[in-house]
Protein backbone atom coordinates (compact mmCIF):
# COMPACT_ATOMS: atom_id res chain seq x y z
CA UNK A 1 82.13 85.82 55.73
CA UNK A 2 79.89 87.77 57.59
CA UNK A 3 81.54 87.34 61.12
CA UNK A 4 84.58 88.54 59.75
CA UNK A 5 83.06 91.47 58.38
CA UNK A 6 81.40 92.16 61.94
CA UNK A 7 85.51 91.48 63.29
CA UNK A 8 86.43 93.88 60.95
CA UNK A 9 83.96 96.49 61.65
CA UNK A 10 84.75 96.05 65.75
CA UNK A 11 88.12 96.34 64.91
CA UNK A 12 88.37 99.25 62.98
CA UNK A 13 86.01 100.78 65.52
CA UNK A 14 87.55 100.14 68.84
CA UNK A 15 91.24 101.26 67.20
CA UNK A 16 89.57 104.58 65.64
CA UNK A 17 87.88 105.18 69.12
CA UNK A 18 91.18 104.67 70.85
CA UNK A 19 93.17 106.50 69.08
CA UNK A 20 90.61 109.71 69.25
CA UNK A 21 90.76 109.05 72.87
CA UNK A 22 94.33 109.39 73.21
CA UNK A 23 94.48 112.45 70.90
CA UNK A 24 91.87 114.36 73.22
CA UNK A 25 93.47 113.51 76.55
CA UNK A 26 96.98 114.03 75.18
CA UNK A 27 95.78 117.75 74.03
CA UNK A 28 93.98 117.90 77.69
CA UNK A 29 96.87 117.11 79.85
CA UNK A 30 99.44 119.60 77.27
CA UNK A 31 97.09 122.43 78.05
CA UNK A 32 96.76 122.11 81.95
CA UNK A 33 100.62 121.32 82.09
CA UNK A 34 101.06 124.78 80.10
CA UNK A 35 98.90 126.50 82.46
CA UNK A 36 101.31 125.52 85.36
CA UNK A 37 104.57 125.89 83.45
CA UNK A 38 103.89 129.21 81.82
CA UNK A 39 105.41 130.99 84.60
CA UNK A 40 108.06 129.32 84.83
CA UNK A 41 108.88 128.87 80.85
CA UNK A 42 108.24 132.72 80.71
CA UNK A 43 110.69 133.42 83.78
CA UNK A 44 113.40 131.22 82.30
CA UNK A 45 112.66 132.97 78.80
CA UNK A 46 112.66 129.61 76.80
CA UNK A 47 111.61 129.50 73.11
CA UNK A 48 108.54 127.79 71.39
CA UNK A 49 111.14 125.63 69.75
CA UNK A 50 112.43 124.30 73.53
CA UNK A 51 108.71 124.47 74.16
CA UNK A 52 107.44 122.06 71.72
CA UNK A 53 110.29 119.87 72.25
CA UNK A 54 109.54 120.02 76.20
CA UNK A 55 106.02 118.59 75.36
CA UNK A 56 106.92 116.31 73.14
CA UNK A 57 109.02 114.66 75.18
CA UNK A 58 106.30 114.47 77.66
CA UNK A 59 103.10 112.82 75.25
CA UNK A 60 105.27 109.00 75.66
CA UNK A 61 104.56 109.31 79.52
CA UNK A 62 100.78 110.79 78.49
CA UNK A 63 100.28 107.72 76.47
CA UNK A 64 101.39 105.64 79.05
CA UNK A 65 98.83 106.81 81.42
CA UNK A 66 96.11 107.27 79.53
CA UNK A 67 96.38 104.10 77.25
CA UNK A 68 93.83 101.94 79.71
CA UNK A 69 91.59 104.37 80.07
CA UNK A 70 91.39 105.41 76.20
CA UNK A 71 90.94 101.17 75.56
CA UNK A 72 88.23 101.19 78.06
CA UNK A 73 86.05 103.98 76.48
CA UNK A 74 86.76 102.61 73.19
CA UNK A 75 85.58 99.34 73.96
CA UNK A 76 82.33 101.22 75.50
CA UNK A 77 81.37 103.56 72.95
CA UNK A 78 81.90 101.18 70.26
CA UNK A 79 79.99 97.94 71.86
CA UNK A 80 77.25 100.41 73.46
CA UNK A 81 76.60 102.20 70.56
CA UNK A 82 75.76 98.48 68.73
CA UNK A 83 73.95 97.50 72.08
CA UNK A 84 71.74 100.91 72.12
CA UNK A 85 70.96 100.29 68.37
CA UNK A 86 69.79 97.09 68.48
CA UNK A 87 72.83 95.64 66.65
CA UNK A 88 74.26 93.49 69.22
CA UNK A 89 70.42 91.64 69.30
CA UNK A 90 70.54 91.10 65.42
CA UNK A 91 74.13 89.41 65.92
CA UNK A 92 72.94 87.16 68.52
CA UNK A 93 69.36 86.30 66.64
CA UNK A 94 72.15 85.63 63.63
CA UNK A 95 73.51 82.32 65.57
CA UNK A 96 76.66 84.43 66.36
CA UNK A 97 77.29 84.50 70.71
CA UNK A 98 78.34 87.56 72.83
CA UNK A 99 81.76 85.84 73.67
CA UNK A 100 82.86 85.94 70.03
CA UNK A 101 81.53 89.03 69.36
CA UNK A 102 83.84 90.49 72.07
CA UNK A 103 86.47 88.08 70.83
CA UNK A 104 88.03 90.74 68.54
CA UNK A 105 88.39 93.59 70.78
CA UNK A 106 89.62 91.18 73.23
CA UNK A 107 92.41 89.78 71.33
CA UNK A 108 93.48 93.78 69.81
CA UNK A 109 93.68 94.43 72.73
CA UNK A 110 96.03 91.78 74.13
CA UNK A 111 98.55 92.66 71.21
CA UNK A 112 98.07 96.55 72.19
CA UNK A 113 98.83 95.78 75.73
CA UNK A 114 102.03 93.48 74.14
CA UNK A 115 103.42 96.48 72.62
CA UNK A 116 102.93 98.53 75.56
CA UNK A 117 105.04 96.29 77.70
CA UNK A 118 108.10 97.94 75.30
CA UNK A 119 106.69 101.41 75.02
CA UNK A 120 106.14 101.23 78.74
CA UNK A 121 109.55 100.00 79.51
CA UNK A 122 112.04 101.82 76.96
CA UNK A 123 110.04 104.15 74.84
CA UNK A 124 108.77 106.20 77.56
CA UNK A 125 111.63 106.08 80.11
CA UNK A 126 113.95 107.26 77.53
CA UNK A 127 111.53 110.11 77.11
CA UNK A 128 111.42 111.20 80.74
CA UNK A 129 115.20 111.28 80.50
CA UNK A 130 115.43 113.51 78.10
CA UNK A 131 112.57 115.79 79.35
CA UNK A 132 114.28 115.71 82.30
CA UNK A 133 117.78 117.16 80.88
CA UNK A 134 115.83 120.08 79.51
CA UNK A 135 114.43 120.81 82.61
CA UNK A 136 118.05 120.94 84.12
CA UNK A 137 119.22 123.06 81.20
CA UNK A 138 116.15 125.30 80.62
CA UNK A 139 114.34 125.42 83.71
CA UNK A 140 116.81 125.22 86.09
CA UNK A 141 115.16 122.36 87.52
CA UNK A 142 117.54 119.39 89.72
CA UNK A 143 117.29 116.03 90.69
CA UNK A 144 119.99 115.29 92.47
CA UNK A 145 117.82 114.53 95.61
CA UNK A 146 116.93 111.84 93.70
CA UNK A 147 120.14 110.14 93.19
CA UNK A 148 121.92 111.07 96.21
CA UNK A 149 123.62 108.72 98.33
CA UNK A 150 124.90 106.51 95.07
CA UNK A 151 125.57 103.41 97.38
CA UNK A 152 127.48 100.08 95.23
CA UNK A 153 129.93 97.76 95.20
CA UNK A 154 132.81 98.58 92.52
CA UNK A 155 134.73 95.05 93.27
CA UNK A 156 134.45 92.61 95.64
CA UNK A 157 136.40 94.63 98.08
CA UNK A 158 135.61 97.74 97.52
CA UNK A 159 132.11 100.01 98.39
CA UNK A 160 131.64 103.14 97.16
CA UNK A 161 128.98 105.96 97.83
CA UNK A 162 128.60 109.41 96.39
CA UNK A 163 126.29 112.20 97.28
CA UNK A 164 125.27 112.78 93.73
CA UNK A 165 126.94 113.17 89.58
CA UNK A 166 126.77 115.77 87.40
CA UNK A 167 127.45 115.00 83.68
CA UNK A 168 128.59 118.66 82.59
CA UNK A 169 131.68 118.18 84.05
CA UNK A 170 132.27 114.26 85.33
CA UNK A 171 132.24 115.38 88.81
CA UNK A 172 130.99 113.16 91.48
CA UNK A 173 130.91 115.35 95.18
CA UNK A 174 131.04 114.02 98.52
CA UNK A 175 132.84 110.70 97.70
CA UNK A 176 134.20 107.73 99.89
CA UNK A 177 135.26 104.67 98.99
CA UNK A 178 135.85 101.73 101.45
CA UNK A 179 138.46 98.85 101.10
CA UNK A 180 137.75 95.29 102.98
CA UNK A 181 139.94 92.92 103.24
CA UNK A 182 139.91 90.40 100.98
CA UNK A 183 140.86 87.27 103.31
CA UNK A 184 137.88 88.89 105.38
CA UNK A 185 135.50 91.45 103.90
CA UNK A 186 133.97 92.37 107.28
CA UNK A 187 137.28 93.87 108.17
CA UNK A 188 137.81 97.35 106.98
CA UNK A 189 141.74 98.21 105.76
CA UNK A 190 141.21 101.61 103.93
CA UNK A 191 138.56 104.58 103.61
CA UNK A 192 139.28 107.39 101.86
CA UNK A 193 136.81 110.65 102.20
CA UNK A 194 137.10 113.11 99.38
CA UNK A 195 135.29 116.61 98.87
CA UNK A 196 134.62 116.00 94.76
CA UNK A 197 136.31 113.44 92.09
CA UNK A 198 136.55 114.07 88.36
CA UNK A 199 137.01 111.82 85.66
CA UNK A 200 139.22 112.33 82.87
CA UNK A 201 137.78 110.98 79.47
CA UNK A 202 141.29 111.10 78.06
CA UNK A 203 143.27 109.13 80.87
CA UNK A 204 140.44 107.39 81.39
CA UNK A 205 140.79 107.74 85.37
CA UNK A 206 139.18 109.36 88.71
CA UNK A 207 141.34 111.96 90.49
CA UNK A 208 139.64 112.82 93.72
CA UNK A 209 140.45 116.46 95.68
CA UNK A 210 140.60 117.61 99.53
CA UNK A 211 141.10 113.58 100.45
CA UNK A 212 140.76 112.29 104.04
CA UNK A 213 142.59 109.08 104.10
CA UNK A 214 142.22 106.20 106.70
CA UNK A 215 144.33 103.20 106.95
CA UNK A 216 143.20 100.73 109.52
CA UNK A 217 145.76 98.02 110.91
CA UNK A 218 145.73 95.96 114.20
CA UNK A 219 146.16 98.37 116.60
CA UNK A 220 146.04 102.11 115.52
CA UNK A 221 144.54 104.07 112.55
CA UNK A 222 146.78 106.23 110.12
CA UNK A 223 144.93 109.50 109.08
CA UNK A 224 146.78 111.54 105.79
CA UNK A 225 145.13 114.64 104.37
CA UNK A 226 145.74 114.60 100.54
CA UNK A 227 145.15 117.73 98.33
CA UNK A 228 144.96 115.38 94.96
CA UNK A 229 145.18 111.80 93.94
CA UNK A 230 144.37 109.82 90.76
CA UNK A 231 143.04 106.40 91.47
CA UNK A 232 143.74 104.04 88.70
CA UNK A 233 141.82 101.16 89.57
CA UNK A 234 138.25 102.32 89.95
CA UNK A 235 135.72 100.40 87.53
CA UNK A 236 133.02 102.62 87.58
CA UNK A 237 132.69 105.20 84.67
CA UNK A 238 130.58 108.28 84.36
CA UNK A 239 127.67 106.52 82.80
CA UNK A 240 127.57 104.04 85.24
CA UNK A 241 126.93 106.95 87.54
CA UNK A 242 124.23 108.12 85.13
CA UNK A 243 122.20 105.47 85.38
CA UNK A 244 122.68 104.61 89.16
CA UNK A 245 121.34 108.46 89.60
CA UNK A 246 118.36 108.38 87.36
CA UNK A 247 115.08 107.95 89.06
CA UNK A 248 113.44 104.60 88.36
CA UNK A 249 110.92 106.04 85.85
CA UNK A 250 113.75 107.44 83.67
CA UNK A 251 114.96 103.61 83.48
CA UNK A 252 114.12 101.60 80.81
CA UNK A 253 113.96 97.91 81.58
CA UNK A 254 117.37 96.70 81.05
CA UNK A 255 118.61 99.35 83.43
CA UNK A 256 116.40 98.59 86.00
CA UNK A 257 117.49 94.50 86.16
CA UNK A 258 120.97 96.09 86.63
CA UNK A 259 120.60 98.15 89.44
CA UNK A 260 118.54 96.09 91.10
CA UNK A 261 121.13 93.54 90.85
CA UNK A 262 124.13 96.31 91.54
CA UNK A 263 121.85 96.50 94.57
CA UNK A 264 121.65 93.32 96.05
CA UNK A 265 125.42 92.96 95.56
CA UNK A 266 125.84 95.73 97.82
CA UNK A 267 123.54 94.57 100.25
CA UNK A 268 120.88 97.57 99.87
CA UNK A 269 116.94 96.66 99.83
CA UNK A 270 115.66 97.30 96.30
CA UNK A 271 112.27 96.71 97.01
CA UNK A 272 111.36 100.01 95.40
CA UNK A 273 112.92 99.01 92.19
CA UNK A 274 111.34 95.58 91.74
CA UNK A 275 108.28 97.30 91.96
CA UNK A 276 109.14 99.66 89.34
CA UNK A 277 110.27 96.81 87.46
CA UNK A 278 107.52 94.45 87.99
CA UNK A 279 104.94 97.62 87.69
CA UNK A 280 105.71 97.98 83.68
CA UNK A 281 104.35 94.86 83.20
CA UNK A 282 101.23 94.80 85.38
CA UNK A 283 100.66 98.13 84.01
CA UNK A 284 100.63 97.61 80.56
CA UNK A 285 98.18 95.04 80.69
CA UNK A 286 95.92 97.27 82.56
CA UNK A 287 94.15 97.92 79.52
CA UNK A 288 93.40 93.99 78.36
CA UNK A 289 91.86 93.99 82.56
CA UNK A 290 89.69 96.93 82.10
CA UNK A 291 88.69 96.32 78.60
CA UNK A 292 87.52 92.44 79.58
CA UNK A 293 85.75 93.98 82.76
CA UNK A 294 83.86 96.71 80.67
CA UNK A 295 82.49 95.20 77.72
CA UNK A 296 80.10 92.76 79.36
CA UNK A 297 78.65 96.45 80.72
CA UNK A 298 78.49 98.17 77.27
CA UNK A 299 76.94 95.04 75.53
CA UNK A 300 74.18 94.26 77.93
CA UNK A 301 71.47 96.88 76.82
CA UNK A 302 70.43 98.82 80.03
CA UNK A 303 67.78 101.39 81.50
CA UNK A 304 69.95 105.06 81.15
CA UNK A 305 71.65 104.20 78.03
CA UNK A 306 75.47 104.75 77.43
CA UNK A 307 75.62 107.70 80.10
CA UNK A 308 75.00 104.77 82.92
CA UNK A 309 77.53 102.59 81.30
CA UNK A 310 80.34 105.15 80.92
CA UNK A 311 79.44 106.56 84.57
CA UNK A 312 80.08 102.51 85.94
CA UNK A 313 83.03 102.28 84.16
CA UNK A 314 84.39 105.60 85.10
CA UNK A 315 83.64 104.35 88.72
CA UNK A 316 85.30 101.35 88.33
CA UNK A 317 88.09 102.89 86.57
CA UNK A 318 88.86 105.41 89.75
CA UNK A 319 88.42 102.50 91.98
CA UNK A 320 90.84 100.59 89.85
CA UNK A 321 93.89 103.29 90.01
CA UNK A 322 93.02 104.29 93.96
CA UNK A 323 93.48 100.22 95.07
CA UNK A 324 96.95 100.60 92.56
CA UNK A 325 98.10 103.02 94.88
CA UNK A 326 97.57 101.67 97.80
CA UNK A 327 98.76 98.29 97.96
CA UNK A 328 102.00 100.37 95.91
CA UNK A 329 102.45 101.85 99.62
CA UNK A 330 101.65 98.85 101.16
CA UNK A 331 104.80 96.78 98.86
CA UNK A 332 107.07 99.90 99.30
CA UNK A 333 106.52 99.84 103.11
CA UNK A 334 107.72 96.23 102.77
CA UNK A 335 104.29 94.69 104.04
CA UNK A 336 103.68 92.96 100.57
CA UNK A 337 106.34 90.92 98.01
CA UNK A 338 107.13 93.46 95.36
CA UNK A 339 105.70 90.58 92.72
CA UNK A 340 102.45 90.86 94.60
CA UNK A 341 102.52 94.81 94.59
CA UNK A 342 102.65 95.03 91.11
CA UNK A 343 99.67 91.90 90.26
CA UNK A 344 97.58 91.79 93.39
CA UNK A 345 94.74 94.73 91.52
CA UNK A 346 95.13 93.18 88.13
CA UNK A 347 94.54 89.67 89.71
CA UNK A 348 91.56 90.65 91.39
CA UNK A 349 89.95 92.72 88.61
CA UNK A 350 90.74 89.83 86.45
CA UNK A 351 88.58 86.91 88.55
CA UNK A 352 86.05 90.23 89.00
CA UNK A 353 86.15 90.63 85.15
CA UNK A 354 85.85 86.27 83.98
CA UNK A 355 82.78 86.04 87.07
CA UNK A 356 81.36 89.09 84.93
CA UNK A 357 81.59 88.03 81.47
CA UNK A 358 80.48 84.85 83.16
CA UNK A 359 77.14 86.25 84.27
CA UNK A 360 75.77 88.31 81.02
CA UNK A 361 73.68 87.02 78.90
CA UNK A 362 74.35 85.19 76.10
């Protein structure tokens, strides 16, 4: 009875602690975002309304970020506050050992991390997608660098790349489209070069305008300049082209499986996707990593108190994100498997974190 009064006590603590922590970096990061967007809300003379909305939108991605980090200082303040009080030695002289005190925290935190994993991988993209449209609308703010050069396969035969979609008006710009044979698809039998291409919602088909077309035989090439032509049998639709132009971190999970598969069917590299992809998991369990490394700090009752063991931790936090960044380069140069990008930090803190808990004392 009394250990799971002590379980619920830890419990309580660590998701009171966490939740405080979120609050105060959530506020933090709104206020220094304001002071760099004022400018520009007050040039594009948006309302509070659009305002609020605008942040908002952006506290899923704040969450996201600052999740770990909360978890860690939770796990610190609320273990070295026992620790500093003498608690933690009463609980031990009571029969009950260090690794089931932490046992509660531990497990929260695994389910916390769980539910991350979804927030991380549809909550939050979904978010920066919509943020993202109100920038376009509001601030005047574009992305199409992003998603230029669309590059996929629409059939077997056919490849198709576009310089970039707007959604206003279902026009694609800078369009071609190449036909292969298809008794031999390294043989090319058609391109066609067009200036823009709108789709009609009611006909349900592309009509492309200023066309270069190029029909390729045996021995010559045919060359027809076209003013306007519908193409009927295009299987691509506007939203297709939506998510193909979104940047990876405004695609939640499902999305990103597709287009890295839409990739490899067109023979692109999407190495920088399966990072993305493999990134929301290794990410959201940041905060089981750091929470297992840190509380063998905050339990073991030092010399400097709970400034030493948050100044560690803070340390080891930096050092954490900095090594996340650069093997990230490393896998998006192509010098690491984009599996290993993504768990190579978490693996090591992890060993780093069992030889810890290992080594305190019991």
């Amino acid at each position: 009875m009394k250990v799971k009064l002590i379980d619920r006590y830890l419990v309580k603590q660590f998701l009171l602690t966490t939740l405080f922590g979120l609050m105060a970096f959530i506020v933090l990061f709104i206020v220094v975002d304001l002071m760099e967007n004022l400018d520009d809300f007050i040039d594009a003379h948006v309302t509070i309304s659009i305002v609020v909305k605008y942040y908002l939108l952006f506290i899923p991605e704040i969450i996201k970020l600052m999740l770990p980090v909360s978890m860690l200082f939770a796990s610190l303040f609320t273990t070295g506050k026992m620790s500093n009080q003498n608690e933690i030695t009463a609980i031990k002289a009571g029969g009950i050992s260090l690794y089931r005190f932490m046992m509660p925290i531990i497990v929260v935190s695994f389910f916390i991390c769980g539910l991350a994993v979804y927030f991380g991988g549809y909550v939050v993209p979904a978010a920066n997608r919509n943020k993202a449209r109100l920038e376009m609308t509001y601030l005047k703010r574009h992305y199409f660098a992003a998603g230029a050069n669309l590059y996929f396969q629409d059939s077997q035969t056919r490849i198709v790349n576009i310089g970039y979609f707007t959604e206003e008006n279902n026009k694609a710009v800078q369009v071609g489209i190449q036909e292969f044979d298809k008794n031999d698809v390294t043989k090319l039998v058609w391109r066609m070069n067009a200036q823009s291409m709108v789709y009609d919602t009611v006909a349900n088909i592309w009509t492309a305008y200023n066309i270069t077309e190029r029909r390729f035989n045996r021995f010559n090439e045919e060359v027809q300049q076209i003013p306007a032509k519908p193409f009927r049998d295009l299987q691509f639709k506007p939203k297709d082209l939506l998510v193909k132009q979104q940047k990876p971190e405004q695609m939640n999970l499902t999305e990103l499986r597709s287009s890295i598969v839409s990739q490899r069917n067109a023979g692109t590299d999407p190495t920088y996707l399966l990072i993305e992809y493999y990134s929301r998991f290794s990410f959201a369990m940041t905060g089981l990593i750091v929470v297992i490394f840190g509380l063998p700090f905050s339990a073991d009752k030092r010399r400097g108190g709970m400034a030493i063991q948050v100044g560690v931790n803070i340390l080891i936090t930096f050092i954490y994100l900095v090594m996340l960044k650069v093997v990230e380069a490393f896998g998006k140069n192509g010098a690491l498997n984009p599996l290993m990008t993504a768990w190579f930090v978490n693996f090591l803190f992890l060993i780093a974190a069992v030889f810890n808990l290992k080594r305190v004392k019991q």
